[in-house]
Protein backbone atom coordinates (compact mmCIF):
# COMPACT_ATOMS: atom_id res chain seq x y z
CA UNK A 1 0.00 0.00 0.00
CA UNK A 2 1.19 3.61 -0.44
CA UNK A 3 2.23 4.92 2.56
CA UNK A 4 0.25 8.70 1.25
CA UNK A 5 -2.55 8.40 3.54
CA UNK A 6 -6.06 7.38 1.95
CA UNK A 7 -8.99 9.85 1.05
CA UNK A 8 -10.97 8.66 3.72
CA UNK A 9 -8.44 9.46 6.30
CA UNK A 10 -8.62 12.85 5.20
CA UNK A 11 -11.31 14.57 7.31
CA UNK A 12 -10.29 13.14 10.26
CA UNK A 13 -6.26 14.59 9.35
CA UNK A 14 -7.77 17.96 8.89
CA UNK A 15 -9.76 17.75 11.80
CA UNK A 16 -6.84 16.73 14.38
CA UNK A 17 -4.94 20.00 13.72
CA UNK A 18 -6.79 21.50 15.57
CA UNK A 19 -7.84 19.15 17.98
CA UNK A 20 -7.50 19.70 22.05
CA UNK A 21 -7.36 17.92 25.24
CA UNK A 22 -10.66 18.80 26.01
CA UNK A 23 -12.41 17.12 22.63
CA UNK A 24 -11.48 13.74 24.35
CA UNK A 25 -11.55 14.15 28.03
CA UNK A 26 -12.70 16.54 30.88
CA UNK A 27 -9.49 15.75 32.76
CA UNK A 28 -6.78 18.82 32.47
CA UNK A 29 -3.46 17.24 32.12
CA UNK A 30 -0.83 18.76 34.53
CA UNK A 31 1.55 21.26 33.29
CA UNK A 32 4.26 18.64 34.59
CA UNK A 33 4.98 15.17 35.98
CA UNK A 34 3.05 12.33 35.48
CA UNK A 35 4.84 9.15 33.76
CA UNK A 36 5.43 9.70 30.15
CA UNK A 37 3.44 7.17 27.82
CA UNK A 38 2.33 6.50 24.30
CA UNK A 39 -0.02 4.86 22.82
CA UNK A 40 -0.07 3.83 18.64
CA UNK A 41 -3.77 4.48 17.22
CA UNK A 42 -2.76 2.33 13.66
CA UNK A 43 -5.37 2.27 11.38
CA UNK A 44 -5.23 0.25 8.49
CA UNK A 45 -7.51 -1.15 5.40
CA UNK A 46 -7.98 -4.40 4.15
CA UNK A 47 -9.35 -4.87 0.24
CA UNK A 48 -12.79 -5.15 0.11
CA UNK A 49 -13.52 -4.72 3.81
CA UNK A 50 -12.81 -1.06 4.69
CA UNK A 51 -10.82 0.69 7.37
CA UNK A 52 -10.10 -0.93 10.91
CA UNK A 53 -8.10 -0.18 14.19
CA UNK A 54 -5.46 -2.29 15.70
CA UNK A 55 -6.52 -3.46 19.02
CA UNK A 56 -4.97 -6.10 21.60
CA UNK A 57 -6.25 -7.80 24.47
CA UNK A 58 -4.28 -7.89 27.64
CA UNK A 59 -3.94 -11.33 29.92
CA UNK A 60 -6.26 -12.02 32.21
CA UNK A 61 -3.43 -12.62 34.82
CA UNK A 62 -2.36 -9.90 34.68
CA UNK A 63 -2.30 -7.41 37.86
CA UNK A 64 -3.28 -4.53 36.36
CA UNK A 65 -5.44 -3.91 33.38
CA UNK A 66 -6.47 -7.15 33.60
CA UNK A 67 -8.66 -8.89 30.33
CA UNK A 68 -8.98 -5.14 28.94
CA UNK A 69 -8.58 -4.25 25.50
CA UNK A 70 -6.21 -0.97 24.56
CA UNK A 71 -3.96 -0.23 22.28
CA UNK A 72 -0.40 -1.06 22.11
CA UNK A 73 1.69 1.05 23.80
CA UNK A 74 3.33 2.05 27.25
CA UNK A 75 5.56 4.17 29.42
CA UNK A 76 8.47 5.87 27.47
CA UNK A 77 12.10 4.69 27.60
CA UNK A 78 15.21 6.99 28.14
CA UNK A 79 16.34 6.13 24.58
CA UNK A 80 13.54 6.92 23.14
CA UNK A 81 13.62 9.58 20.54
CA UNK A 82 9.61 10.84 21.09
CA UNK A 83 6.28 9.71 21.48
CA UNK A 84 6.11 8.09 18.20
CA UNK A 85 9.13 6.26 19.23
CA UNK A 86 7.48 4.77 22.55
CA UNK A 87 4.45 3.71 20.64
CA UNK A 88 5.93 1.96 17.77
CA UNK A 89 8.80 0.21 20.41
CA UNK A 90 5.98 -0.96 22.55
CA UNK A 91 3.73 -2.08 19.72
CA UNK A 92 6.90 -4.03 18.45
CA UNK A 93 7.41 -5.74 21.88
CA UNK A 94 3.69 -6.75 22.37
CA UNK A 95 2.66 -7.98 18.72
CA UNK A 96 5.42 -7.70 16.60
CA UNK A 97 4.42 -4.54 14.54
CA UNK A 98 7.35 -3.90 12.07
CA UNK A 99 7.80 -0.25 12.78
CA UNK A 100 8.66 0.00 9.10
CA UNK A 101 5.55 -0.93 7.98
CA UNK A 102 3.77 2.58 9.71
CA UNK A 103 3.34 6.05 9.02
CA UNK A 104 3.08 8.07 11.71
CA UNK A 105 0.44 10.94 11.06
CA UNK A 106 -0.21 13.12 13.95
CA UNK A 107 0.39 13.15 17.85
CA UNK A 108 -2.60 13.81 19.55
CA UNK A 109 -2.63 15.62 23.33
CA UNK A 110 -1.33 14.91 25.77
CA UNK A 111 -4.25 13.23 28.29
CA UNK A 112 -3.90 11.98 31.85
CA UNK A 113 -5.16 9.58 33.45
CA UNK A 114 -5.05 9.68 37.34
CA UNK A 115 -5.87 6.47 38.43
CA UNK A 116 -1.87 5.45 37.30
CA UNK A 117 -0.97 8.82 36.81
CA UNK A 118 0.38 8.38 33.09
CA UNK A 119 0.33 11.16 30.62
CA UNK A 120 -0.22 9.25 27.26
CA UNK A 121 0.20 10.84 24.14
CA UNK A 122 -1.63 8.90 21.52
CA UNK A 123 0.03 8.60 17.77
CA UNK A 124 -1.97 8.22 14.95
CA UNK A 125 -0.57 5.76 12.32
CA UNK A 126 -1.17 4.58 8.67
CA UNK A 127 -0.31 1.09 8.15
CA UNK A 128 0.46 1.65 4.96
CA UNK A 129 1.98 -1.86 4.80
CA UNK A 130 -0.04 -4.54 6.80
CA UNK A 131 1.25 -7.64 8.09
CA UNK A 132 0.28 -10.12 10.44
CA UNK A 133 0.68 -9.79 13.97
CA UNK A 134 0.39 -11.85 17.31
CA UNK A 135 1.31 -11.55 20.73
CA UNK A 136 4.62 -11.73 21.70
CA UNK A 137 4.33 -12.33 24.94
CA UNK A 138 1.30 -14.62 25.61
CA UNK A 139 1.27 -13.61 29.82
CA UNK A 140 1.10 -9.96 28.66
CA UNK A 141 -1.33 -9.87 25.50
CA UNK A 142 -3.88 -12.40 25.22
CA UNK A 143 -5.56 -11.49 21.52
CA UNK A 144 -4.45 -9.32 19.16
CA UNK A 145 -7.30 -7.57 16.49
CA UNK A 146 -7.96 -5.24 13.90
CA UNK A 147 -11.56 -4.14 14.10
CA UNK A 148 -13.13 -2.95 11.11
CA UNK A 149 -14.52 0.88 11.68
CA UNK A 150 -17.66 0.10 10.32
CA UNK A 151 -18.51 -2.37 13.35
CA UNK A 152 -17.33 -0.05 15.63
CA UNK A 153 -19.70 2.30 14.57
CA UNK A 154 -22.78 -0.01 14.26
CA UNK A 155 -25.44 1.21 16.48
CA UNK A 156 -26.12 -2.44 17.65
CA UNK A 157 -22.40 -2.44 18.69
CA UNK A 158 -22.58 0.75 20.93
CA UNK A 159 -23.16 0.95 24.57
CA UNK A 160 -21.89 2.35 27.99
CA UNK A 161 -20.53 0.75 30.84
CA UNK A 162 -20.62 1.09 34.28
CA UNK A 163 -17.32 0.80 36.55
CA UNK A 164 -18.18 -0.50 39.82
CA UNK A 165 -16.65 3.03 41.13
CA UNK A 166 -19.89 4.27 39.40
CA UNK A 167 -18.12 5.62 36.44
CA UNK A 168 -20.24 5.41 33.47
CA UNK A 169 -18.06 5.47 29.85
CA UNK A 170 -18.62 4.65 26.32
CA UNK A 171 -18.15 1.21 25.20
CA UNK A 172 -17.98 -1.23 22.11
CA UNK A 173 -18.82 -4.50 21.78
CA UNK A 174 -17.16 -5.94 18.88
CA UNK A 175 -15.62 -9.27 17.47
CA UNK A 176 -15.92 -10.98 21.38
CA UNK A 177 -14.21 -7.84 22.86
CA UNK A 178 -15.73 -5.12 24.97
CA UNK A 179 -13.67 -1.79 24.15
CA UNK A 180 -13.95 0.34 27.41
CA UNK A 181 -12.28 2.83 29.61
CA UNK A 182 -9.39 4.79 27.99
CA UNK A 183 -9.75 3.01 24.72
CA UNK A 184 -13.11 3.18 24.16
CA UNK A 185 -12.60 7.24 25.07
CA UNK A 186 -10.21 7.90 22.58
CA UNK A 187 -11.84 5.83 19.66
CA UNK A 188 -15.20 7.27 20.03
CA UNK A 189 -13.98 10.77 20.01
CA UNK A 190 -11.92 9.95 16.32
CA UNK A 191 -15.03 8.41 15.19
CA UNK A 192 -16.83 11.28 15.59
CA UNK A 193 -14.08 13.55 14.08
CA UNK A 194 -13.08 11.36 11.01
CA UNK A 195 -16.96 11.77 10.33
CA UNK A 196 -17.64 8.13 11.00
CA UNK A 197 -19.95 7.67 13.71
CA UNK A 198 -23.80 7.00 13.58
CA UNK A 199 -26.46 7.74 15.86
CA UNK A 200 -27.02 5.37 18.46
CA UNK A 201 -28.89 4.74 21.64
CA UNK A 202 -26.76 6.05 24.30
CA UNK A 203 -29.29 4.97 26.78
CA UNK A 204 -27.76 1.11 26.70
CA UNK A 205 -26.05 1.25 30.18
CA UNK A 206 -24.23 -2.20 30.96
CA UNK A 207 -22.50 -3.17 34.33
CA UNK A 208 -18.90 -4.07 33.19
CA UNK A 209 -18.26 -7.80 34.02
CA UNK A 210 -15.77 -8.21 36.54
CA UNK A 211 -12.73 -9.39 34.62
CA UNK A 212 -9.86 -9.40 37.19
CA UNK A 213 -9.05 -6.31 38.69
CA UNK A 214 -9.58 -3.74 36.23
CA UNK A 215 -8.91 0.13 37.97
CA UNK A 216 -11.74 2.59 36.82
CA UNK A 217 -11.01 4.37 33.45
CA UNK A 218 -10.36 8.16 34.07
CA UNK A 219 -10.65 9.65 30.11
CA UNK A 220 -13.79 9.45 27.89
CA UNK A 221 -15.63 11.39 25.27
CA UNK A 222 -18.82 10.63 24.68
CA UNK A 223 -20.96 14.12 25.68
CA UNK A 224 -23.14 11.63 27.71
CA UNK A 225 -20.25 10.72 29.99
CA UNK A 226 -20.64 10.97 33.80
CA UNK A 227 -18.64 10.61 36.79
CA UNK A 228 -21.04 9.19 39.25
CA UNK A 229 -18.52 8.43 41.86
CA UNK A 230 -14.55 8.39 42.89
CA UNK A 231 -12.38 7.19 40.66
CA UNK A 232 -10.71 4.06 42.49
């Protein structure tokens, strides 16, 4: 594929430049500390089937984060160069993304999330050269998936959750995996900017299953959003 970004990306491009912390969460990030972190928001295209997301699935044993789908990424290294650099390391280290095979687009802002006080700086790829993937390490990622755009903005396959803390987020219920928290934050606010997203019934509250010991998301942007109770 050519790594010139595709006409549908464009709206969504043009829209980021002049995007702000505040069009994905109602958290202020702090002028400084925090623990430095990127995330890699790759979007790619298969023939015939449209544009998708890259998604993982973290292990179920794990102590924190437990069972919950994000994107690859993690806290930055000394040695690395920027944010781009932390994503594309970390998404090399969990499912074996060639770095090569991505162009980064954009860095989005910086948002924070207090629960593990990380400031994550989300990078938008193209992955202008797709190849398969898998997790690397099978005790850190459990499932690795690209899920197509088009499900994620199916009306049928939109819904909020509620955190036992009472936090109350968007959600998406795709493929076997139910996007929340962070993730889910991030992706619905891009799928309203890239022009994507489709009315849907906002109404469709869900108690999040308890899968391990999940903390309670801190970022989303879905207007309907509520903090109902302390983040724990």
């Amino acid at each position: 594929m050519s790594r010139t970004p595709p006409p549908w990306m464009q709206p969504l491009l043009s829209r980021l430049g002049s995007a702000r912390a505040e069009d994905f969460t109602r958290i202020a990030t702090p002028a400084s500390g925090g623990r430095e972190s990127a995330v890699l928001v790759l979007l790619g295209e298969e023939p015939g089937a449209g544009p998708d997301v890259l998604v993982l699935q973290r292990a179920a044993t794990l102590r924190n984060h437990a069972g919950q789908p994000a994107f690859p990424g993690g806290a930055a290294d000394p040695g690395d160069a920027d944010s781009a650099a932390t994503a594309l390391r970390e998404a090399n280290e969990e499912v074996d993304l060639d770095p090569a095979s991505v162009t980064v687009l954009a860095e989005l802002p910086r948002l924070w999330i207090p629960v593990s006080d990380f400031v994550v700086t989300p990078v938008l790829g193209w992955w202008h050269r797709p190849h398969r993937v898998h997790p690397r390490e099978p005790a850190e990622v459990a499932h690795v998936a690209r899920l197509p755009v088009a499900e994620l903005v199916a009306p049928e396959n939109r819904l909020r959750v509620r955190h036992p803390s009472g936090w109350i987020g968007p959600a998406f219920s795709v493929r076997g995996m139910l996007v929340w928290g962070f993730t889910a934050g991030v992706l619905a606010a891009l799928l309203e900017m890239g022009g994507w997203a489709r009315p849907w019934p906002d109404d469709r509250v869900v108690d999040l299953p308890p899968v391990g010991a999940a903390p309670a998301p801190s970022a989303g942007t879905d207007a309907a959003d509520e903090m109902a109770g302390p983040l724990a």
